[in-house]
N, C-alpha and C. Protein backbone atom coordinates (compact mmCIF):
# COMPACT_ATOMS: atom_id res chain seq x y z
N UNK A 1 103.15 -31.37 -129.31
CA UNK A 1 104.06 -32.19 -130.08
C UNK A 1 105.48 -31.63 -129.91
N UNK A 2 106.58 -32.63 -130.12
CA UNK A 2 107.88 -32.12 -129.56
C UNK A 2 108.59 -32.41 -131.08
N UNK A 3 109.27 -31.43 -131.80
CA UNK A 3 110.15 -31.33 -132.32
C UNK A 3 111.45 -31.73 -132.49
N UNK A 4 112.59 -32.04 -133.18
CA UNK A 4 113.89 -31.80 -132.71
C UNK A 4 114.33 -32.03 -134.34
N UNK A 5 115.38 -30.35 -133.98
CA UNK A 5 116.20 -29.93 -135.40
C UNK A 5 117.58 -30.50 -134.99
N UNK A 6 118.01 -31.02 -136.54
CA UNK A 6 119.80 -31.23 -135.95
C UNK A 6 120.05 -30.88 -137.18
N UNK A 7 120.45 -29.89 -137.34
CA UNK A 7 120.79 -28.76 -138.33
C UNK A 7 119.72 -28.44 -138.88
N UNK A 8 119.97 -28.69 -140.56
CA UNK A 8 118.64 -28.39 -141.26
C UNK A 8 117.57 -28.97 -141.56
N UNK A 9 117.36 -30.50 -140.63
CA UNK A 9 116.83 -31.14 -140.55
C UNK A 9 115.88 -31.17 -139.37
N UNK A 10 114.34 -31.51 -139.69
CA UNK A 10 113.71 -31.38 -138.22
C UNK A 10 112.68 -32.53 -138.28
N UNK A 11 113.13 -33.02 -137.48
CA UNK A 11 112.39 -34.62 -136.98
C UNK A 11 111.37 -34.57 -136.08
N UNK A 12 109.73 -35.39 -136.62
CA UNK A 12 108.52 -35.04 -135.69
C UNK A 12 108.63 -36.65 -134.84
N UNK A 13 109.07 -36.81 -134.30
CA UNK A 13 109.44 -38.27 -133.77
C UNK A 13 107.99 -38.83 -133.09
N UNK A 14 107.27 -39.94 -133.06
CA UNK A 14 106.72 -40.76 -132.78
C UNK A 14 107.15 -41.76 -131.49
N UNK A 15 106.87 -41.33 -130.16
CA UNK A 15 107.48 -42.77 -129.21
C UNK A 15 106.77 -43.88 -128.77
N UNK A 16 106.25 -44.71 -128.76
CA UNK A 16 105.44 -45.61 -127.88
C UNK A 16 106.46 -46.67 -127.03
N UNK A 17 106.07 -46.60 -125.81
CA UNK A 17 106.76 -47.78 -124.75
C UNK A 17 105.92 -48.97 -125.54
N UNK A 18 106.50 -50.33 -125.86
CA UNK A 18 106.17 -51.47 -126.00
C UNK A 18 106.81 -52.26 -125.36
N UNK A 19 106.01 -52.64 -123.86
CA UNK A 19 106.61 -53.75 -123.19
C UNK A 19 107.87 -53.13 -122.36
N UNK A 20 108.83 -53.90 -122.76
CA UNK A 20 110.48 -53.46 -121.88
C UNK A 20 110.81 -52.68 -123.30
N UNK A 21 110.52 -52.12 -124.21
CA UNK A 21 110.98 -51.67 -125.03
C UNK A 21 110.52 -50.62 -125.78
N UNK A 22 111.15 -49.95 -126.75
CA UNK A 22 110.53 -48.58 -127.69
C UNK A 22 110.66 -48.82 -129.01
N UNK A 23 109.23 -48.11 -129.39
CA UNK A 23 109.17 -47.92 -130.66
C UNK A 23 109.55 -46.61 -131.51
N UNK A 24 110.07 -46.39 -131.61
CA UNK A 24 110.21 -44.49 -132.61
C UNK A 24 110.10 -44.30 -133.85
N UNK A 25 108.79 -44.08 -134.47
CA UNK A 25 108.84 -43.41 -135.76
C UNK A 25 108.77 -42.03 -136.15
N UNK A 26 110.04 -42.18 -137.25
CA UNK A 26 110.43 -41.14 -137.75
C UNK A 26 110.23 -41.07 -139.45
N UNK A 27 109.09 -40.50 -139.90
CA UNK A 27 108.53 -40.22 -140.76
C UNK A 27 108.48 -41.27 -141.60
N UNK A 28 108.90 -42.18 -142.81
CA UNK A 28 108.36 -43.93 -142.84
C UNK A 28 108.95 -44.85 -142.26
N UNK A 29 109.60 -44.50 -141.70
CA UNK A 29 111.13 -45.06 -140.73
C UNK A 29 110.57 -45.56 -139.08
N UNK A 30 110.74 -47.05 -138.80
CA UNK A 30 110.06 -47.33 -137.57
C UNK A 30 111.36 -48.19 -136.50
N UNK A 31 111.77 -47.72 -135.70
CA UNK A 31 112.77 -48.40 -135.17
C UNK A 31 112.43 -48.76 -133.72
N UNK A 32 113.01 -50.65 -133.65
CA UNK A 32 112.19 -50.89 -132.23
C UNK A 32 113.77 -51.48 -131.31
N UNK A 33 113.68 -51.13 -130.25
CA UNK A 33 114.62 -50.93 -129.67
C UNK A 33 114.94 -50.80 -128.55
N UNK A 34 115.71 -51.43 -127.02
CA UNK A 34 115.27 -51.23 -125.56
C UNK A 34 116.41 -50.20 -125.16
N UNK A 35 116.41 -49.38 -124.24
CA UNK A 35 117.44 -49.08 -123.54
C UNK A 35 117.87 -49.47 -122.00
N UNK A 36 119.06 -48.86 -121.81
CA UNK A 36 119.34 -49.05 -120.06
C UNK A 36 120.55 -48.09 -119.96
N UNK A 37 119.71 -47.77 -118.64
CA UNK A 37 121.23 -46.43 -118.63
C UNK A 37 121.88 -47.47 -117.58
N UNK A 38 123.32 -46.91 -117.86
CA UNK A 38 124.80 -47.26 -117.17
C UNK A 38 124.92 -46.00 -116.22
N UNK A 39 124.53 -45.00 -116.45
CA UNK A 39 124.97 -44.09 -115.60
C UNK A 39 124.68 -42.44 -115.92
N UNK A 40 124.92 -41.48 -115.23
CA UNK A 40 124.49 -40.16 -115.38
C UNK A 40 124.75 -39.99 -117.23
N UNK A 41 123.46 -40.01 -117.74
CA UNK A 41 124.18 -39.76 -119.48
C UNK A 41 124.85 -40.65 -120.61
N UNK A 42 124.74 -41.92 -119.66
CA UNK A 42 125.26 -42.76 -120.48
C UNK A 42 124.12 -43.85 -120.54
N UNK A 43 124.21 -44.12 -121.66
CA UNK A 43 123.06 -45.53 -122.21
C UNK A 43 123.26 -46.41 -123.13
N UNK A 44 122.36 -47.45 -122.81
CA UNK A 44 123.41 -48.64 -123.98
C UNK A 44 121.77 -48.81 -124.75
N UNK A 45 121.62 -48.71 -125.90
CA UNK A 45 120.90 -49.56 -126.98
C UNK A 45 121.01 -50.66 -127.46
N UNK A 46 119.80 -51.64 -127.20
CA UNK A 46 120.39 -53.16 -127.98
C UNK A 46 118.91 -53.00 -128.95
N UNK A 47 119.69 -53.36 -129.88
CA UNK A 47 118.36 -53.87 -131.08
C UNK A 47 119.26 -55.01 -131.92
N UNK A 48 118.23 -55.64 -132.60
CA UNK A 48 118.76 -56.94 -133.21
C UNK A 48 119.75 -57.33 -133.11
N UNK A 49 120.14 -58.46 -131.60
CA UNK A 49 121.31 -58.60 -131.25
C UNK A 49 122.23 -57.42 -131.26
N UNK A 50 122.55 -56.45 -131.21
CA UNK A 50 123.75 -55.70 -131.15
C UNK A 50 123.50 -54.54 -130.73
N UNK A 51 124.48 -54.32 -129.61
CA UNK A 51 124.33 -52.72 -128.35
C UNK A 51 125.16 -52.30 -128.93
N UNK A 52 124.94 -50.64 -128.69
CA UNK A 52 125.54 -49.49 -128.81
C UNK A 52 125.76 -48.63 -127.29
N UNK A 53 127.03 -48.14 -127.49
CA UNK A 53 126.10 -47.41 -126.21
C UNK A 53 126.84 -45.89 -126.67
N UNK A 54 126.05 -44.71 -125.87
CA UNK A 54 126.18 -43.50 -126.40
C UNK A 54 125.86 -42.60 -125.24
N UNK A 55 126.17 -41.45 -125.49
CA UNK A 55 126.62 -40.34 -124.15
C UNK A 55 125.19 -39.08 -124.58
N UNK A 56 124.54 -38.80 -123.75
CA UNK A 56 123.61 -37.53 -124.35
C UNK A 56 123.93 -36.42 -123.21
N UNK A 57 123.77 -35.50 -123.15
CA UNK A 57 124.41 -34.38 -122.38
C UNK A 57 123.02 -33.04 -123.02
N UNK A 58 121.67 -32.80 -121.93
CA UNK A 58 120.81 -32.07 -121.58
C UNK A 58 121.78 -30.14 -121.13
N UNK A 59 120.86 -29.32 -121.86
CA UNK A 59 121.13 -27.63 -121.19
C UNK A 59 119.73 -27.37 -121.81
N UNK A 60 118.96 -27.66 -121.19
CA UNK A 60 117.67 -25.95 -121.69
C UNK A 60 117.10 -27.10 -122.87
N UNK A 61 116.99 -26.51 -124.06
CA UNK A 61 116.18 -27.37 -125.16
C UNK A 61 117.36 -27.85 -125.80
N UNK A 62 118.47 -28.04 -125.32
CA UNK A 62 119.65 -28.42 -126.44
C UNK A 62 120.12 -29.42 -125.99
N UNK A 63 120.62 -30.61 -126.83
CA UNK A 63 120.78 -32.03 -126.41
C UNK A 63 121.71 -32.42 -127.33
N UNK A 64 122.82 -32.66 -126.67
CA UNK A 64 124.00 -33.18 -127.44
C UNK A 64 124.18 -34.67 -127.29
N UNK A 65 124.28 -35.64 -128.54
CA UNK A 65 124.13 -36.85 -128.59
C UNK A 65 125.53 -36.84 -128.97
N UNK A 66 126.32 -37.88 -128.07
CA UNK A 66 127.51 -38.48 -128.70
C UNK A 66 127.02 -39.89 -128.74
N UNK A 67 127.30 -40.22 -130.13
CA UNK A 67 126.90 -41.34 -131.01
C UNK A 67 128.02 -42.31 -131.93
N UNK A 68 128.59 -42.85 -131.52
CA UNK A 68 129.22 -44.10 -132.66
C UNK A 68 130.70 -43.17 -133.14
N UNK A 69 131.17 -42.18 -132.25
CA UNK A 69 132.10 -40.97 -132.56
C UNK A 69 131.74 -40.22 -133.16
N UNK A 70 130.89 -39.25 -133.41
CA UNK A 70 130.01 -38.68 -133.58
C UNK A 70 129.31 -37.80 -132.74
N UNK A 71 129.33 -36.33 -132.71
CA UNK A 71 128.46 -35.65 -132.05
C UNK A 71 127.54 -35.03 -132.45
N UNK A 72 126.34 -35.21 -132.08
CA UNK A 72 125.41 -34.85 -132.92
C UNK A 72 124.86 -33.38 -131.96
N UNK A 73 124.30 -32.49 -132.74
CA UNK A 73 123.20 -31.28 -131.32
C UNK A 73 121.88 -31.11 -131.87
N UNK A 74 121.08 -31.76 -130.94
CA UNK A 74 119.39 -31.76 -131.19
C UNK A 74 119.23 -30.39 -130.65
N UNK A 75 117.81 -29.50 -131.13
CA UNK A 75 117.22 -28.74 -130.41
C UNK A 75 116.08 -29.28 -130.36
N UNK A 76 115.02 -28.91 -129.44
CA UNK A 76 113.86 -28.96 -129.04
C UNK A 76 112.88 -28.39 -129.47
N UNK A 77 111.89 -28.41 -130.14
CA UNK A 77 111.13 -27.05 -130.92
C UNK A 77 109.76 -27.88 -130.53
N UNK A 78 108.95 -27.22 -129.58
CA UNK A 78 107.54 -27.20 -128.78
C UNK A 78 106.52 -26.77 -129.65
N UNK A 79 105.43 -27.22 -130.04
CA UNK A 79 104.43 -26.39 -130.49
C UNK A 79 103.42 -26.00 -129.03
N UNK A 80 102.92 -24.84 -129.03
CA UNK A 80 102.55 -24.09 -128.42
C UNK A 80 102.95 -23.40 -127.15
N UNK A 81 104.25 -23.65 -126.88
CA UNK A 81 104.92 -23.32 -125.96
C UNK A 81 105.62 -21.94 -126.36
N UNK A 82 106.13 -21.39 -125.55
CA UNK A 82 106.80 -20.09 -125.34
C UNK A 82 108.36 -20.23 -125.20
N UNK A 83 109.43 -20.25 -125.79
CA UNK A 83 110.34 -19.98 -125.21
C UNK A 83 111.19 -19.22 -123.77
N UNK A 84 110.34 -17.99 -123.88
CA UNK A 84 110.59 -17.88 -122.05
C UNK A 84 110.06 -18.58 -121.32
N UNK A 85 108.94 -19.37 -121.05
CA UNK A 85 108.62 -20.51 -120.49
C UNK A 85 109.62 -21.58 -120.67
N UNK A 86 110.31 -21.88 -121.37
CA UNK A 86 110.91 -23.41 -121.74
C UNK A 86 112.65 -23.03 -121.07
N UNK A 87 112.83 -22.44 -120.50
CA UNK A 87 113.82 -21.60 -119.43
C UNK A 87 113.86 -20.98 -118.42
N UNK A 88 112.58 -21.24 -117.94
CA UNK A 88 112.31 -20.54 -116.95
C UNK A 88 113.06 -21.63 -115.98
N UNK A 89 113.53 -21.17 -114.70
CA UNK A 89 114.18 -21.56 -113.55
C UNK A 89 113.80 -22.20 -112.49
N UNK A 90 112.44 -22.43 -112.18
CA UNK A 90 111.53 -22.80 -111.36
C UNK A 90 110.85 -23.85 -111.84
N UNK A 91 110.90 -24.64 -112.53
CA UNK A 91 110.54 -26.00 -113.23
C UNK A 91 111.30 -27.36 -113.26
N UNK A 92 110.51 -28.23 -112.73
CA UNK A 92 111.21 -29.34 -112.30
C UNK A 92 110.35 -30.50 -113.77
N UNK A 93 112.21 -30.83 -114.47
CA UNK A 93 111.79 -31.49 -116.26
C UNK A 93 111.80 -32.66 -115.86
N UNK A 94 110.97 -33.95 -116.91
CA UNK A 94 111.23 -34.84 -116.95
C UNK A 94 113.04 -35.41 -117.64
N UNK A 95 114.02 -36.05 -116.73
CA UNK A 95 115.12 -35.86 -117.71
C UNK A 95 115.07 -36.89 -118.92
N UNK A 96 114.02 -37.97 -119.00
CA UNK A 96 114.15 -39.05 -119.80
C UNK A 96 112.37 -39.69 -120.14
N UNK A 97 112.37 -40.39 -121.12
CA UNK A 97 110.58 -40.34 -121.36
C UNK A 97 110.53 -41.83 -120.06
N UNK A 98 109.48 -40.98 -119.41
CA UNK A 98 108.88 -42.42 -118.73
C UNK A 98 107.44 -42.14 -118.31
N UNK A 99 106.79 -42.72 -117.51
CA UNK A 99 105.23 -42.96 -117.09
C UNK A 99 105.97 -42.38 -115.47
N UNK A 100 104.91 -41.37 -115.11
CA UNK A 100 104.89 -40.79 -113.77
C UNK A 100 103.82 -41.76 -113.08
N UNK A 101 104.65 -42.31 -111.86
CA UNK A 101 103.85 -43.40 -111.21
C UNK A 101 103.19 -42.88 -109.59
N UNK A 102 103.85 -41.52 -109.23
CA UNK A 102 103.35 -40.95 -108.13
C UNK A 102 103.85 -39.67 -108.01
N UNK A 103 102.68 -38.79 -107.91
CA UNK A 103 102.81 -37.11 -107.70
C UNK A 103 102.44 -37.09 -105.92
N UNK A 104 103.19 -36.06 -105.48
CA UNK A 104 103.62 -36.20 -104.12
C UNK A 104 103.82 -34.34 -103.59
N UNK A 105 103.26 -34.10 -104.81
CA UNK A 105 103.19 -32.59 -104.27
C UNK A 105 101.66 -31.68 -104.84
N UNK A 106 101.18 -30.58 -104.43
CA UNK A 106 100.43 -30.13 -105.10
C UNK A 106 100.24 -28.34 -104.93
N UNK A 107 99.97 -28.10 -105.63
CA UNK A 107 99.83 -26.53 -105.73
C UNK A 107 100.03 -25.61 -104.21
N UNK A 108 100.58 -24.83 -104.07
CA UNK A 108 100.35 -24.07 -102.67
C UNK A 108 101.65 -24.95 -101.40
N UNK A 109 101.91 -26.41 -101.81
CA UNK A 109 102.85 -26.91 -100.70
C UNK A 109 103.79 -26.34 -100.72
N UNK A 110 104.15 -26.47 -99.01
CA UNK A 110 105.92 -25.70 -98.93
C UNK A 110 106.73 -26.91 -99.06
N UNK A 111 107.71 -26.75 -99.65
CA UNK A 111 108.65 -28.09 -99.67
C UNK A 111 110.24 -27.31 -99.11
N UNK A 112 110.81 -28.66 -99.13
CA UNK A 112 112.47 -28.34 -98.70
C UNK A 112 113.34 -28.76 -99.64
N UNK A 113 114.33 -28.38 -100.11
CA UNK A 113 115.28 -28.65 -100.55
C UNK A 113 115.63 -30.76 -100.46
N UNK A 114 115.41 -31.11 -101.39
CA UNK A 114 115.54 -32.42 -101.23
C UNK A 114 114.65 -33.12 -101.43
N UNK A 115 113.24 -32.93 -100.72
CA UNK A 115 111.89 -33.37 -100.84
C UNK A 115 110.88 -33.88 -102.25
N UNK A 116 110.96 -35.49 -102.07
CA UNK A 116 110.84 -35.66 -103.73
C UNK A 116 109.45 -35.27 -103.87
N UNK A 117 109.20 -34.72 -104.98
CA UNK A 117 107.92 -34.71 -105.53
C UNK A 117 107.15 -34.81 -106.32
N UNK A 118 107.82 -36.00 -106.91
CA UNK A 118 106.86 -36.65 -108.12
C UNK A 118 108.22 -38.28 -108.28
N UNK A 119 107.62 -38.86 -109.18
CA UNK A 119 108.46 -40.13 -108.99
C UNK A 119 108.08 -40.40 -110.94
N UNK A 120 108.98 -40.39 -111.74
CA UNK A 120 108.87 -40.76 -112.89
C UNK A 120 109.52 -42.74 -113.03
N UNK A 121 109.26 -43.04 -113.87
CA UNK A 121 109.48 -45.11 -114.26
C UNK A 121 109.94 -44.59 -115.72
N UNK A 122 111.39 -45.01 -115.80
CA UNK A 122 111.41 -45.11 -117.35
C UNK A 122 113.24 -46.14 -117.32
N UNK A 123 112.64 -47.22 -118.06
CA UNK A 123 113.32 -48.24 -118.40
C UNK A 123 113.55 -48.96 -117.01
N UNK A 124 112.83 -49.56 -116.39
CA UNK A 124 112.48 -50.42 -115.22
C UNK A 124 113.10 -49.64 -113.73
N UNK A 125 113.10 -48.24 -113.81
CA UNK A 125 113.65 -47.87 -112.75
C UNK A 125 112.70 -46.46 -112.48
N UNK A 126 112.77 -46.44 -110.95
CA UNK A 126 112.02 -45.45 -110.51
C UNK A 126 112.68 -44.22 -110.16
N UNK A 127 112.61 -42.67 -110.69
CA UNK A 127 113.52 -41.76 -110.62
C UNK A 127 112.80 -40.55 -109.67
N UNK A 128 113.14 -40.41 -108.43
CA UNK A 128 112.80 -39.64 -107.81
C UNK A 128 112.67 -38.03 -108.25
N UNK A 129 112.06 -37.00 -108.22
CA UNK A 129 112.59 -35.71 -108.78
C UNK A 129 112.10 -35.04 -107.89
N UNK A 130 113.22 -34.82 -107.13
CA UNK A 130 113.24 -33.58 -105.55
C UNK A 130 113.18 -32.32 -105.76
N UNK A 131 112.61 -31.49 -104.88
CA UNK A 131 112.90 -30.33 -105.18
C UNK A 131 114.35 -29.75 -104.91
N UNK A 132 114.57 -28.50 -106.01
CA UNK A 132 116.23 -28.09 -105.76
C UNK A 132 116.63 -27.46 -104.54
N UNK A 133 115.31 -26.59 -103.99
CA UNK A 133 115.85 -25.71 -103.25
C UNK A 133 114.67 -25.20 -102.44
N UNK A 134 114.49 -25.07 -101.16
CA UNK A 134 112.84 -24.70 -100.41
C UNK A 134 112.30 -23.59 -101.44
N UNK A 135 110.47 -23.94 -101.10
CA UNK A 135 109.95 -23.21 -102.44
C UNK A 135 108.47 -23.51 -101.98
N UNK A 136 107.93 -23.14 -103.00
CA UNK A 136 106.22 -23.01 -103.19
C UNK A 136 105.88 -23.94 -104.05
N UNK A 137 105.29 -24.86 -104.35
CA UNK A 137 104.94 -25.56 -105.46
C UNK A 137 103.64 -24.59 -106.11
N UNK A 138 103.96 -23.77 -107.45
CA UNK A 138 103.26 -23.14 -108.00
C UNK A 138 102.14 -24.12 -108.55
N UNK A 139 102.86 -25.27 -109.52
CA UNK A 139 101.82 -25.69 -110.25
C UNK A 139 102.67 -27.61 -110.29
N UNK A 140 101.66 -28.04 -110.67
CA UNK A 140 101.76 -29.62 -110.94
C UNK A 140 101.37 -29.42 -112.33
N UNK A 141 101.93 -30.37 -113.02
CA UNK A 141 101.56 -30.67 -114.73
C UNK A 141 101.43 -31.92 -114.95
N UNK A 142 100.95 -32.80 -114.44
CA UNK A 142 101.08 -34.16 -114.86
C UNK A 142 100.38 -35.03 -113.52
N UNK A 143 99.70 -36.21 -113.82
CA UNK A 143 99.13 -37.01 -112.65
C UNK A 143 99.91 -38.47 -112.81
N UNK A 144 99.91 -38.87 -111.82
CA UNK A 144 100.22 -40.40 -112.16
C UNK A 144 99.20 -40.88 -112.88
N UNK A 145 100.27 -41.80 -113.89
CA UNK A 145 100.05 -43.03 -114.77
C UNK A 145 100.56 -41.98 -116.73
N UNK A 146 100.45 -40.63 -116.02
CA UNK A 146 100.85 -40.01 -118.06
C UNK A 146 102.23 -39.98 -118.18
N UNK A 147 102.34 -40.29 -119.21
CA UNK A 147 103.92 -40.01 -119.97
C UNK A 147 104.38 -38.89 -119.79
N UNK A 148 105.52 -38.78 -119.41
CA UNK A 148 106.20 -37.53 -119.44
C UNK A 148 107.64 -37.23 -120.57
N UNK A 149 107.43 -36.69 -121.33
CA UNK A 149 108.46 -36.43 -122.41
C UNK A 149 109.85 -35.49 -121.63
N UNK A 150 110.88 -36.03 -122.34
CA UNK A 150 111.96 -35.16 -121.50
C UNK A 150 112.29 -33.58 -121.87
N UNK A 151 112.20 -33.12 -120.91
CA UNK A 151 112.23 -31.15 -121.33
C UNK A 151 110.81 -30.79 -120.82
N UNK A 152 109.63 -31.59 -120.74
CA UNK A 152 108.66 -31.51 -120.36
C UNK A 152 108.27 -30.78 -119.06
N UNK A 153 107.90 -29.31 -118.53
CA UNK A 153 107.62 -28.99 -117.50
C UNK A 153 107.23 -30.02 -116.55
N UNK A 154 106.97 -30.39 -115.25
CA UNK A 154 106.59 -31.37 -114.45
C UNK A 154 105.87 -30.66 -113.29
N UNK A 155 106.84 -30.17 -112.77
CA UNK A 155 106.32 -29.31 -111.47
C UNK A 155 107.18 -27.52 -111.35
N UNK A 156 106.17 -26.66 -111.43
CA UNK A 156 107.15 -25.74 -110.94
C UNK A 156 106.92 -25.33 -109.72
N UNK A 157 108.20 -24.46 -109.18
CA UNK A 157 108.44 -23.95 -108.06
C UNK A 157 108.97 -22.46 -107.55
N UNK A 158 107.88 -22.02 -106.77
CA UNK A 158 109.00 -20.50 -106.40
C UNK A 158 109.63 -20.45 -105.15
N UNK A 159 110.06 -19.57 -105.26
CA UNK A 159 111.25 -19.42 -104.23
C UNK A 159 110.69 -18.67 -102.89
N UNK A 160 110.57 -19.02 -101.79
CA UNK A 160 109.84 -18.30 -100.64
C UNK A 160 110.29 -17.17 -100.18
N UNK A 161 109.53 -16.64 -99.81
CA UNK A 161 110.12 -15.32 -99.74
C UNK A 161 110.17 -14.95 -98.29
């Protein structure tokens, strides 16, 4: 389960894809709602007739929402995860929630710098996720067709030696 504190507040959020669209509940609170990104970080929300659009900006588990003038800073809080794990350097994240529609790498492959290896779908678009830099594919975390939450390990990688 994924967490997120914005101050002294900590939200157990609920997502389901419905259709072209999302559902998010947040504790009796149910909000349904589509997105579309415009561009690196930028996204527009439309719900009942009327878009928003807003800036989010990813480092590590920390997620800064600029919102309606407004900056908001989420953290990330994992149950059963490790913090030195959730920073580690060799992990390729989901950056946004979508359904992984093709894994393209697997344990033991050498890859190159560039070489996609996995393909995430979230909000009608298909997002390649290459590797950064030649490497080992240590481990795969995910098969096509599961959700992948953003911050979510995906694939890690070491560095060849």
């Amino acid at each position: 389960m994924t967490r997120l504190r914005c101050g002294d507040e900590l939200f157990d959020p609920v997502v389901r894809e419905k259709g072209h669209a999302f559902e998010v509940t947040l504790g009796e609170r149910t909000y349904r709602f589509s997105l579309a990104a415009e561009g690196p970080g930028v996204f527009v929300l439309r719900e009942a007739g009327r878009a928003v659009r807003f800036h989010v900006a990813r480092k590590g588990t920390a997620v800064s929402l600029f919102w309606a003038g407004r900056v908001y800073e989420l953290t990330e809080e994992r149950e059963g995860t490790h913090p030195a794990r959730r920073h580690e350097g060799g992990a390729l994240e989901a950056p946004m929630p979508g359904r992984v529609v093709a894994v393209r790498a697997e344990p033991g492959q050498h890859v190159k710098k560039g070489e996609e290896l996995l393909v995430v779908e979230a909000m009608k678009m298909e997002n390649a996720l290459r590797a950064p830099r030649d490497g080992v594919v240590r481990a795969v975390h995910v098969s096509a067709g599961e959700m992948a939450a953003p911050g979510r390990a995906l694939v890690e990688l070491e560095t060849e030696e």
